[in-house]
PDB file of N, CA and C in Angstrom:
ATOM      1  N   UNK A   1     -61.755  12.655  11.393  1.00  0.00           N
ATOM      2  CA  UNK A   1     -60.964  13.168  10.305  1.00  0.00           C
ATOM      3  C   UNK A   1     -59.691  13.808  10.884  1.00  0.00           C
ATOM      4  N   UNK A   2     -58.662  13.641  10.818  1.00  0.00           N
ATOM      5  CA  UNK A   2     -57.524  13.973  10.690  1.00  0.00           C
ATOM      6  C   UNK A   2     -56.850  15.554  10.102  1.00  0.00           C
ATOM      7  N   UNK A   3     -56.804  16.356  11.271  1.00  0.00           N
ATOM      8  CA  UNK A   3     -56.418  17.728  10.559  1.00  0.00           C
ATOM      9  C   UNK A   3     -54.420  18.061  10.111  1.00  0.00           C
ATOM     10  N   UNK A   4     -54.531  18.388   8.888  1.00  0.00           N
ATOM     11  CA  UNK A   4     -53.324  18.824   8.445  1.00  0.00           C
ATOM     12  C   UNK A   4     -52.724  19.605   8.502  1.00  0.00           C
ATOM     13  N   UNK A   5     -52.026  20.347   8.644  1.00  0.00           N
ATOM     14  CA  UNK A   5     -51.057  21.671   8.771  1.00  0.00           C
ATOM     15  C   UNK A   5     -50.494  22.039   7.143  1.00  0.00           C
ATOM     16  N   UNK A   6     -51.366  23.124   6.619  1.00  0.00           N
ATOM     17  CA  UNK A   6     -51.065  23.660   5.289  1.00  0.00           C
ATOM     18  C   UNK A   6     -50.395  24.854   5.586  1.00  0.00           C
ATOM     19  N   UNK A   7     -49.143  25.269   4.554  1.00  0.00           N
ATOM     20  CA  UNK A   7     -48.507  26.249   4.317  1.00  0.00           C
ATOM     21  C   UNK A   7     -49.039  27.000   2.906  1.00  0.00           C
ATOM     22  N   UNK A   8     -49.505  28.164   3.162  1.00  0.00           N
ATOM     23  CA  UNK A   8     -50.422  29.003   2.125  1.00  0.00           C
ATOM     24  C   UNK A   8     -49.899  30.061   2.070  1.00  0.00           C
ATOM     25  N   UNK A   9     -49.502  30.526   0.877  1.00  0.00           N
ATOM     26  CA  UNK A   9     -49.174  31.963   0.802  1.00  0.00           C
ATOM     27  C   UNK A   9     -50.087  32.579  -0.227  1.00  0.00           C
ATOM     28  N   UNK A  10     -50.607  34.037  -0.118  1.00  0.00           N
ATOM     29  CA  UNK A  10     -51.139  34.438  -0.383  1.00  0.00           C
ATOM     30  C   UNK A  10     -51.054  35.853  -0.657  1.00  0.00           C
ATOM     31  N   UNK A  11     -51.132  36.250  -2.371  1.00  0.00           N
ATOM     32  CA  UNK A  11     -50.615  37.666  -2.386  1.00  0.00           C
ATOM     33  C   UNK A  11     -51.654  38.880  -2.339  1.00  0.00           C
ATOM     34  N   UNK A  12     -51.113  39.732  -1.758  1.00  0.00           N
ATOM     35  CA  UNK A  12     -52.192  40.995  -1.298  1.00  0.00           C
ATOM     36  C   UNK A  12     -51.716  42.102  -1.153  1.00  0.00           C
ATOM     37  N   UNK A  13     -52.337  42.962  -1.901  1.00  0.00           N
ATOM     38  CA  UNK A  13     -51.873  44.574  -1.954  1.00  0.00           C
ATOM     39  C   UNK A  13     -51.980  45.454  -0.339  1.00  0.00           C
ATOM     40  N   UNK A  14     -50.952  45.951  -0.055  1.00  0.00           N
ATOM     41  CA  UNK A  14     -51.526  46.868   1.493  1.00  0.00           C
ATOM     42  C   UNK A  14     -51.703  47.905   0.365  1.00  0.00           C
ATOM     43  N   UNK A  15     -52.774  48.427   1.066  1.00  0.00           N
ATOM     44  CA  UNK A  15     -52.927  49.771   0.772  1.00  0.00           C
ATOM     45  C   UNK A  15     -52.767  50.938   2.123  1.00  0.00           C
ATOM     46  N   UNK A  16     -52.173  51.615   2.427  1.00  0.00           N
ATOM     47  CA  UNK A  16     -52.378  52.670   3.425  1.00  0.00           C
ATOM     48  C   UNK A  16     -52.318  54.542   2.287  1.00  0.00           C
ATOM     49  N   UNK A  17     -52.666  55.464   3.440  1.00  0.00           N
ATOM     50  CA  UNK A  17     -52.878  56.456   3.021  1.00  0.00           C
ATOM     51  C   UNK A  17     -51.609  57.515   4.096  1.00  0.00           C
ATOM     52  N   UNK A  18     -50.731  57.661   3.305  1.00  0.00           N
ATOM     53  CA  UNK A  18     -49.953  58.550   3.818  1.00  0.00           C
ATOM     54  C   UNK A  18     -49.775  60.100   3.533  1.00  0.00           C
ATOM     55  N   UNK A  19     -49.168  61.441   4.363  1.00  0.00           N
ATOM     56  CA  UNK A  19     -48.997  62.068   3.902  1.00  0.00           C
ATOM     57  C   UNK A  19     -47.535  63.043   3.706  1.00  0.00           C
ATOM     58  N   UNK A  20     -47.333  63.364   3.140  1.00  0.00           N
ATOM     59  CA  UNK A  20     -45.838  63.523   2.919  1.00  0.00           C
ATOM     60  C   UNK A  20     -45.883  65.268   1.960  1.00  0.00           C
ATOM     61  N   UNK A  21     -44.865  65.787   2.292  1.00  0.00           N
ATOM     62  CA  UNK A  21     -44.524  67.019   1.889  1.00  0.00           C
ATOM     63  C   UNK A  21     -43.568  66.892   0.663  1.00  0.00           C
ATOM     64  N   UNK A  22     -44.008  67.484  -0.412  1.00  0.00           N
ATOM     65  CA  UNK A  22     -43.217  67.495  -1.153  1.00  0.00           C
ATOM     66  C   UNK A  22     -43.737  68.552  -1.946  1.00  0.00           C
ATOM     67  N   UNK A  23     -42.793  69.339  -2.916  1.00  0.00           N
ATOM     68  CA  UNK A  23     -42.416  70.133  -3.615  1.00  0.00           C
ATOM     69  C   UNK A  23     -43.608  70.396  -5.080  1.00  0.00           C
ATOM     70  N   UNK A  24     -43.702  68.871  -5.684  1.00  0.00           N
ATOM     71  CA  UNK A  24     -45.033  68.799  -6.302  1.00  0.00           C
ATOM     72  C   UNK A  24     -45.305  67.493  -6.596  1.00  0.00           C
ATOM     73  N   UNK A  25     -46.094  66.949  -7.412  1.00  0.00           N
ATOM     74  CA  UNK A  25     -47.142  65.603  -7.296  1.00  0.00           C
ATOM     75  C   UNK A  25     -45.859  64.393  -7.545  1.00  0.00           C
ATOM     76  N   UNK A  26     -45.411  64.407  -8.687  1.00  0.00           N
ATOM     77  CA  UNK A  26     -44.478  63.430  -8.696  1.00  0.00           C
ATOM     78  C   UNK A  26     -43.597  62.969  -7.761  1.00  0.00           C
ATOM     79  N   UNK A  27     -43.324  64.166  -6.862  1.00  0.00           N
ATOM     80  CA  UNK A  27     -42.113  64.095  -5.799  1.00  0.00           C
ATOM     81  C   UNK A  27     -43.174  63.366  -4.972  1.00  0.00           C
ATOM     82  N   UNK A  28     -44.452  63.824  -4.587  1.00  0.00           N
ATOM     83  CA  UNK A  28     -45.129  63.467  -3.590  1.00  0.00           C
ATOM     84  C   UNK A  28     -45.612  61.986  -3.892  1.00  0.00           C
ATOM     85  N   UNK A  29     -45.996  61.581  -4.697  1.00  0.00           N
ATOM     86  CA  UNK A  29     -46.114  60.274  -5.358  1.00  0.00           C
ATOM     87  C   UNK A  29     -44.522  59.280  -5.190  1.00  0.00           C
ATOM     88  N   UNK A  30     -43.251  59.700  -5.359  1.00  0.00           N
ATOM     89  CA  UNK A  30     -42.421  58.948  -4.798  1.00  0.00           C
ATOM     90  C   UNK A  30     -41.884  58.490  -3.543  1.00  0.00           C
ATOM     91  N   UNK A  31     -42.323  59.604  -2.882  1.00  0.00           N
ATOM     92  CA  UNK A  31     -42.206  59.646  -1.883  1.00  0.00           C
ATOM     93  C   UNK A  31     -43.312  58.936  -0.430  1.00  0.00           C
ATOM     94  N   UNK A  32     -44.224  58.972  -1.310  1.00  0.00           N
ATOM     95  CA  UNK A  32     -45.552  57.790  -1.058  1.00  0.00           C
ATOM     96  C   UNK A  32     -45.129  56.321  -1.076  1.00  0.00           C
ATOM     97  N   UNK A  33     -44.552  56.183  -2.348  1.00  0.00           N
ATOM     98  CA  UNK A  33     -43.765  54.537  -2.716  1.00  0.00           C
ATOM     99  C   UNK A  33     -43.069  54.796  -1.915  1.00  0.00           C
ATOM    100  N   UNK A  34     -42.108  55.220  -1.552  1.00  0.00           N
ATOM    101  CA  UNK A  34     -40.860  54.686  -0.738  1.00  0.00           C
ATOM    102  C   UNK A  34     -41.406  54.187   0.748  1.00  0.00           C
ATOM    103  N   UNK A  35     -42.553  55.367   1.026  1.00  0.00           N
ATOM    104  CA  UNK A  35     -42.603  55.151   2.635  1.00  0.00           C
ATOM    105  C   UNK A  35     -43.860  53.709   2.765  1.00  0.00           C
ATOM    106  N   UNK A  36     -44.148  53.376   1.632  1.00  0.00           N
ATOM    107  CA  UNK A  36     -45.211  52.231   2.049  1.00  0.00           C
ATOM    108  C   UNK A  36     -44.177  50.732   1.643  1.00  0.00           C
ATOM    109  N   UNK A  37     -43.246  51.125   0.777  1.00  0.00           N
ATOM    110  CA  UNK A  37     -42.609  49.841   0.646  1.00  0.00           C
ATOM    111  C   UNK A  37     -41.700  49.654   1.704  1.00  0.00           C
ATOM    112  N   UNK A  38     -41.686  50.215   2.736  1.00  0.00           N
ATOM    113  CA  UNK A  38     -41.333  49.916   4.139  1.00  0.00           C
ATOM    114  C   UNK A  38     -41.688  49.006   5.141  1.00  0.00           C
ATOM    115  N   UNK A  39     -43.222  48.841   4.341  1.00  0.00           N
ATOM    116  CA  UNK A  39     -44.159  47.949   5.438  1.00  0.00           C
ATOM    117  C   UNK A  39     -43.808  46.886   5.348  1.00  0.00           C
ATOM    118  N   UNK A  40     -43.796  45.623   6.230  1.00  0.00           N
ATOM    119  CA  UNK A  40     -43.454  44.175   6.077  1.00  0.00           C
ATOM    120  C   UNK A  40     -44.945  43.990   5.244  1.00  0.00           C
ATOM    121  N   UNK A  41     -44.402  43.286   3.702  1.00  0.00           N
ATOM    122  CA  UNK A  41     -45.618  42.415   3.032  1.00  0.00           C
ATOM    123  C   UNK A  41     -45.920  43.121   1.946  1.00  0.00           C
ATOM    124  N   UNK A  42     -45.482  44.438   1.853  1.00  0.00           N
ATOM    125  CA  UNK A  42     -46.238  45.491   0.601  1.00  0.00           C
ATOM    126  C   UNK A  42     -45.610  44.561  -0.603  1.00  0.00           C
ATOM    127  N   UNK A  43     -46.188  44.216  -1.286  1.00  0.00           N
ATOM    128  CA  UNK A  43     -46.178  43.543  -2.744  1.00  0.00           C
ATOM    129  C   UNK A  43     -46.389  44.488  -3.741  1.00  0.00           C
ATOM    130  N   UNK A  44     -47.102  45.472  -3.507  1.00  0.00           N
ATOM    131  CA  UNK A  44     -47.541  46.632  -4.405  1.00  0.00           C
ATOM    132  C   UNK A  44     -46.972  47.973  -3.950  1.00  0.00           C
ATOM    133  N   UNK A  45     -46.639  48.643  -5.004  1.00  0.00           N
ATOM    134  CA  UNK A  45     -46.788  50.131  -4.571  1.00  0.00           C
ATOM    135  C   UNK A  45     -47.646  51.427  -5.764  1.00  0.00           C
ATOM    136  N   UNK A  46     -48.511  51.099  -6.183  1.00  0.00           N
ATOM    137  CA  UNK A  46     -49.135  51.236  -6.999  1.00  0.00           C
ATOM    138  C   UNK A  46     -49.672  52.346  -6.173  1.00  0.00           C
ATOM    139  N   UNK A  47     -49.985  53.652  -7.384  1.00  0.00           N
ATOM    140  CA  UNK A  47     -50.700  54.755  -6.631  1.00  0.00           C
ATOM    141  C   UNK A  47     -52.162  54.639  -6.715  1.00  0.00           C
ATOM    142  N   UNK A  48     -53.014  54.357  -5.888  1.00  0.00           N
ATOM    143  CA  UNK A  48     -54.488  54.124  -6.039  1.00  0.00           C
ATOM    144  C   UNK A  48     -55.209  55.821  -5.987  1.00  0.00           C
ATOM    145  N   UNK A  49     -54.464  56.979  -5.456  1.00  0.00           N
ATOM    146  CA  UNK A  49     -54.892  58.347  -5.467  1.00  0.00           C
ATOM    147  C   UNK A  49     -53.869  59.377  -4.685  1.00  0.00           C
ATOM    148  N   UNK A  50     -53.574  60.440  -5.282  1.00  0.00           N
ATOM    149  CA  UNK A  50     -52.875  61.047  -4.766  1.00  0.00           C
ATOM    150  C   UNK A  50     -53.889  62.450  -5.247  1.00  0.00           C
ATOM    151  N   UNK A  51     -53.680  63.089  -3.743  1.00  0.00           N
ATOM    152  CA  UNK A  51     -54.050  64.587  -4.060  1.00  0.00           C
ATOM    153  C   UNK A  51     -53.439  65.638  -3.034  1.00  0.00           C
ATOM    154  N   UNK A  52     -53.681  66.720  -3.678  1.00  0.00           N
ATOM    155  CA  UNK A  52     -53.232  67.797  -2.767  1.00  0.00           C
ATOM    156  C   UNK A  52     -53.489  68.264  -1.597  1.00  0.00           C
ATOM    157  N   UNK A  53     -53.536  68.313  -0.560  1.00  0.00           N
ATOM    158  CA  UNK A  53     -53.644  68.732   0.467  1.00  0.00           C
ATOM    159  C   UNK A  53     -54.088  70.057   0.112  1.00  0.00           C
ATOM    160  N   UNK A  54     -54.968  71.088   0.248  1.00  0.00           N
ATOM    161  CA  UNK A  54     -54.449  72.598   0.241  1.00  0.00           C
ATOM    162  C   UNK A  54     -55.139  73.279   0.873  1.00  0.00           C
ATOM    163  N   UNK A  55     -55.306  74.297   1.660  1.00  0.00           N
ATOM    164  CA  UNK A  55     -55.709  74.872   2.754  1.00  0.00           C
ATOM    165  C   UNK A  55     -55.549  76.257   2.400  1.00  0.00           C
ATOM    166  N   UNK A  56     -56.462  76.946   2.112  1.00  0.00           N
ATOM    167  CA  UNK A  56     -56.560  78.395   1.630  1.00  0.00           C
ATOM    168  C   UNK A  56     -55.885  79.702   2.816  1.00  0.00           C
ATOM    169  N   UNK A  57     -55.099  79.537   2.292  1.00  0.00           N
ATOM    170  CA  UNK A  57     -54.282  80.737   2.768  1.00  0.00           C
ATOM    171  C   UNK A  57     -54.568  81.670   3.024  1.00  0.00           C
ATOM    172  N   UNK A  58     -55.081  82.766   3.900  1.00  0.00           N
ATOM    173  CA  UNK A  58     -54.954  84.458   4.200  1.00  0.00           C
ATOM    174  C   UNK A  58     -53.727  84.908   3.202  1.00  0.00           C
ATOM    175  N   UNK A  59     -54.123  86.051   2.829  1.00  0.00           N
ATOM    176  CA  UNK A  59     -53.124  87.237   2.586  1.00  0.00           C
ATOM    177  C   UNK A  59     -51.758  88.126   3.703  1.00  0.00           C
ATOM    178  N   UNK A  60     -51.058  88.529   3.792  1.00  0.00           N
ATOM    179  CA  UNK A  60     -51.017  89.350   5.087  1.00  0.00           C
ATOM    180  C   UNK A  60     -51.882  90.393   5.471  1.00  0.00           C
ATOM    181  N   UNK A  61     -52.455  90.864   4.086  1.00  0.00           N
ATOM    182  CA  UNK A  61     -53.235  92.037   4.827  1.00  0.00           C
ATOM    183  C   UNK A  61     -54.708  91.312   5.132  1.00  0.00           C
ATOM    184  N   UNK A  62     -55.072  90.380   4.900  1.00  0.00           N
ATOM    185  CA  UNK A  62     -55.811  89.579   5.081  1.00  0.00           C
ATOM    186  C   UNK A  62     -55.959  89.094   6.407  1.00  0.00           C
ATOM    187  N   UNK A  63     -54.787  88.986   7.343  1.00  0.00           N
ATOM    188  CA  UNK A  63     -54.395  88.202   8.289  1.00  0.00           C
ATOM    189  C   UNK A  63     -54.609  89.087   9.520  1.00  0.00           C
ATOM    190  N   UNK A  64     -54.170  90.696   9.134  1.00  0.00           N
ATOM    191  CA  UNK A  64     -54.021  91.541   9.964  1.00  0.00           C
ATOM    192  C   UNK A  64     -55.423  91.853   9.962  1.00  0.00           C
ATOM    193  N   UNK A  65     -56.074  91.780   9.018  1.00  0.00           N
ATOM    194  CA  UNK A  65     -57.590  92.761   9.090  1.00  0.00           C
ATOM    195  C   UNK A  65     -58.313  91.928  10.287  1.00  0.00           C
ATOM    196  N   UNK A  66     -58.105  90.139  10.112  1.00  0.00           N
ATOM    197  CA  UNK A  66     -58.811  89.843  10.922  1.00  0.00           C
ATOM    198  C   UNK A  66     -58.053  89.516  12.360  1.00  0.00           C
ATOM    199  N   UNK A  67     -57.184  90.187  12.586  1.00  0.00           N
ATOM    200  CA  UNK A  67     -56.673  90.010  14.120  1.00  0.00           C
ATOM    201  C   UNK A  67     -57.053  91.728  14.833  1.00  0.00           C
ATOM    202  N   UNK A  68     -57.434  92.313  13.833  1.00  0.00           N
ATOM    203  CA  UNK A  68     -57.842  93.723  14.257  1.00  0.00           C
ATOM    204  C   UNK A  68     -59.133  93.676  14.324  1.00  0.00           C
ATOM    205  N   UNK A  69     -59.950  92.529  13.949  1.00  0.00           N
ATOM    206  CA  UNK A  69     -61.239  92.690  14.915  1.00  0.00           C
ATOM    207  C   UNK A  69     -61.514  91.396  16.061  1.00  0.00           C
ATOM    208  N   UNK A  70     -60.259  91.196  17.190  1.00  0.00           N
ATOM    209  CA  UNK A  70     -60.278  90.839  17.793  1.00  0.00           C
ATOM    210  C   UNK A  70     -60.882  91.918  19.000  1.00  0.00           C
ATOM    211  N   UNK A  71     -61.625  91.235  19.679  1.00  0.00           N
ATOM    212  CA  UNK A  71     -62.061  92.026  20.853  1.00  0.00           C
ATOM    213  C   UNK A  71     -61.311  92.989  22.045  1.00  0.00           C
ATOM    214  N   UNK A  72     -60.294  91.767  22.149  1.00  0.00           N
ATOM    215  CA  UNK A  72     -58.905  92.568  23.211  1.00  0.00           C
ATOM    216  C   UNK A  72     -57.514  92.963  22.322  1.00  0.00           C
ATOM    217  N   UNK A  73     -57.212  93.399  21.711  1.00  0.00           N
ATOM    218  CA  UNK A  73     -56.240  93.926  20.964  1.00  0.00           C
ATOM    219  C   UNK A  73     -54.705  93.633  21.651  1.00  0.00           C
ATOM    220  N   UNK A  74     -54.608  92.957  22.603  1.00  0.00           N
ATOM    221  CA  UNK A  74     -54.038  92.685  22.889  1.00  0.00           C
ATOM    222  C   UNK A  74     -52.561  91.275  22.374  1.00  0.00           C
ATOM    223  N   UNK A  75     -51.951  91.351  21.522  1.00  0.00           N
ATOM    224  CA  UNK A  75     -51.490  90.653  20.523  1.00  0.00           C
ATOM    225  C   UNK A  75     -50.968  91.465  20.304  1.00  0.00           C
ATOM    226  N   UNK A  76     -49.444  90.362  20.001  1.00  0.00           N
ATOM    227  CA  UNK A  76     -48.260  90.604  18.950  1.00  0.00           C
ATOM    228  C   UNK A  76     -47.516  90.159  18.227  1.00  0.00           C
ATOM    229  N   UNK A  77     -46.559  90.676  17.415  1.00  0.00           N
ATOM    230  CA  UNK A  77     -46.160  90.023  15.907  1.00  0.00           C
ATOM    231  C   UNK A  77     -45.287  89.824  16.976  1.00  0.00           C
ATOM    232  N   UNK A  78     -44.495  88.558  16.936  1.00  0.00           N
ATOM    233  CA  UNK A  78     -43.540  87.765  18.280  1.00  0.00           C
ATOM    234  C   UNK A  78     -42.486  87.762  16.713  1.00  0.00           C
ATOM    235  N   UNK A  79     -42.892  87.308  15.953  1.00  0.00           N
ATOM    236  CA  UNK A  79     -41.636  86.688  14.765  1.00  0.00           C
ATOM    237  C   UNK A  79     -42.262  86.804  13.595  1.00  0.00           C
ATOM    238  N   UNK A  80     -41.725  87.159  12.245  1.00  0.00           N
ATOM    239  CA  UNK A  80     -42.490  87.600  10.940  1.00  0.00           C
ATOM    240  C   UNK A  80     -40.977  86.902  10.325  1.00  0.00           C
ATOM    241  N   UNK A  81     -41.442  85.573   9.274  1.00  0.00           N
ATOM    242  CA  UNK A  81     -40.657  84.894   8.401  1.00  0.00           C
ATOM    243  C   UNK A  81     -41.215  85.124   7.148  1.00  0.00           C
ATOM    244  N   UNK A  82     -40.966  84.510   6.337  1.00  0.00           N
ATOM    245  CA  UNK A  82     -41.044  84.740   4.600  1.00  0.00           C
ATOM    246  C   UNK A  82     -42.280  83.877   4.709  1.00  0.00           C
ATOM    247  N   UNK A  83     -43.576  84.098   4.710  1.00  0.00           N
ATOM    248  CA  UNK A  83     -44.691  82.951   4.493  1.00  0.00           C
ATOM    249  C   UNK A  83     -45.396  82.856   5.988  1.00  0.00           C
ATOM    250  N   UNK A  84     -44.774  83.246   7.065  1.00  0.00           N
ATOM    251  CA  UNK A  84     -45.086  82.866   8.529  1.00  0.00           C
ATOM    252  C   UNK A  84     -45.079  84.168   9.407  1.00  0.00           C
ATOM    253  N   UNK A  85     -46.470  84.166   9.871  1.00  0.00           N
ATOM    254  CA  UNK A  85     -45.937  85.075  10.951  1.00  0.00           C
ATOM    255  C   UNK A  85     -46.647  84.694  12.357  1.00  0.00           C
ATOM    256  N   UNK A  86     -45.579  84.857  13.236  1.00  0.00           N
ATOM    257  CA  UNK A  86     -46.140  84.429  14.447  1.00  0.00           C
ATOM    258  C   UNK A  86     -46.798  85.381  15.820  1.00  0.00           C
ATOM    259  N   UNK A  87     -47.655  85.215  15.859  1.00  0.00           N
ATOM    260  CA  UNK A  87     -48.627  86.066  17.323  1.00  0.00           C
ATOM    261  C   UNK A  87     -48.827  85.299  18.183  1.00  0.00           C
ATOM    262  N   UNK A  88     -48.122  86.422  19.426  1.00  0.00           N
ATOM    263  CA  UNK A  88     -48.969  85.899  20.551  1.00  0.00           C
ATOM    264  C   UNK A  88     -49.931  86.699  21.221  1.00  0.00           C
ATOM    265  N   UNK A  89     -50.805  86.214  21.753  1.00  0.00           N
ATOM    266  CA  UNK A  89     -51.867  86.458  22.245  1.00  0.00           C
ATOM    267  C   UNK A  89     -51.716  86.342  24.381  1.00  0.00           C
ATOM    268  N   UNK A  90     -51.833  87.708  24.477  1.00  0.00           N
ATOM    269  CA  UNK A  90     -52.056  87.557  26.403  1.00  0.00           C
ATOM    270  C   UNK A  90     -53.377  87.705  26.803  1.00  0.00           C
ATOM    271  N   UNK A  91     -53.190  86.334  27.912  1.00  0.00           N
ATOM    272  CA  UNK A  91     -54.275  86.248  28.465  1.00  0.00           C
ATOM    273  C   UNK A  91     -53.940  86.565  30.060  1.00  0.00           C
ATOM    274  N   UNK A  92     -55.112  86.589  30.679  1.00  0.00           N
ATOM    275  CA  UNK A  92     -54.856  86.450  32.266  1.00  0.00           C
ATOM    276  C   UNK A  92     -55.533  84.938  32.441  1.00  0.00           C
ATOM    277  N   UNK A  93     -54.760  84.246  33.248  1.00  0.00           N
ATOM    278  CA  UNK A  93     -55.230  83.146  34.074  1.00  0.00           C
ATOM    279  C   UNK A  93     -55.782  83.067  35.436  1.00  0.00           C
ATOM    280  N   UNK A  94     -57.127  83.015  35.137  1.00  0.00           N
ATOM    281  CA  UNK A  94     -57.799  83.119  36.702  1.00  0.00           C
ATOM    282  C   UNK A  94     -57.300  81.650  37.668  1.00  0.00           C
ATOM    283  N   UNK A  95     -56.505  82.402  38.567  1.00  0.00           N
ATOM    284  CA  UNK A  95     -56.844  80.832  39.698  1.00  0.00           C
ATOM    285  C   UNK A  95     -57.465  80.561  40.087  1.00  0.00           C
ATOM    286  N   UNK A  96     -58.098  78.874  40.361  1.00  0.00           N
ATOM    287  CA  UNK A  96     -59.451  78.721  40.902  1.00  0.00           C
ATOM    288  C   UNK A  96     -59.134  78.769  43.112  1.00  0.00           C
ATOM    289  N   UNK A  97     -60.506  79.239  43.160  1.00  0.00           N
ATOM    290  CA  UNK A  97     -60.626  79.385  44.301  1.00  0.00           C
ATOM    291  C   UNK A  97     -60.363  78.500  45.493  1.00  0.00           C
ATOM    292  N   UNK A  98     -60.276  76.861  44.806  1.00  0.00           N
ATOM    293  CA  UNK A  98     -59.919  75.980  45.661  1.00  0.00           C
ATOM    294  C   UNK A  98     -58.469  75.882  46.028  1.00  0.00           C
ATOM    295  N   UNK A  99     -57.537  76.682  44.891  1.00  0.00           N
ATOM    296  CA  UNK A  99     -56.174  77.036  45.349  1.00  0.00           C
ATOM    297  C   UNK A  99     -55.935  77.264  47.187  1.00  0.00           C
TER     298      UNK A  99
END
């Protein structure tokens, strides 16, 4: 039997799962389309699920209570922004003996 060489096209949704920052759902939902209709082949950009990311936040006084029952008290406020605050923490680094 004699094999042929067929040209087939065939349509198919990509689906991927991206994540993107945005302001609120709609923004985040467009911003979903844009970055998947990037892909070579996306035929679709249809939202199959979008949700929030959200990660429960400390308070500040929340934040401080629990860096005050750190064992070595050793820590400091390095930088305090609107929403952010940054600590560092000193340690000592033991060198190993094979030094």
């Amino acid at each position: 039997m004699v094999q042929k060489t067929y040209e087939i096209t065939v349509e198919a949704v990509t689906q991927r799962t991206v994540t993107v920052d945005a302001s609120n759902i709609d923004e985040a939902e467009e911003l979903g389309r844009n970055e998947v209709k990037g892909l070579v082949g996306a035929i679709s950009t249809e939202i199959l699920e979008a949700r929030k990311l959200s990660v429960d936040l400390p308070t500040r006084d929340d934040l401080f209570k629990w860096l005050n029952t750190c064992p070595d008290p050793n820590w400091d406020v390095v930088n305090e922004d609107e929403g952010h605050i940054r600590v560092l923490f000193c340690f000592y680094d033991e060198e190993s003996d094979d030094a």
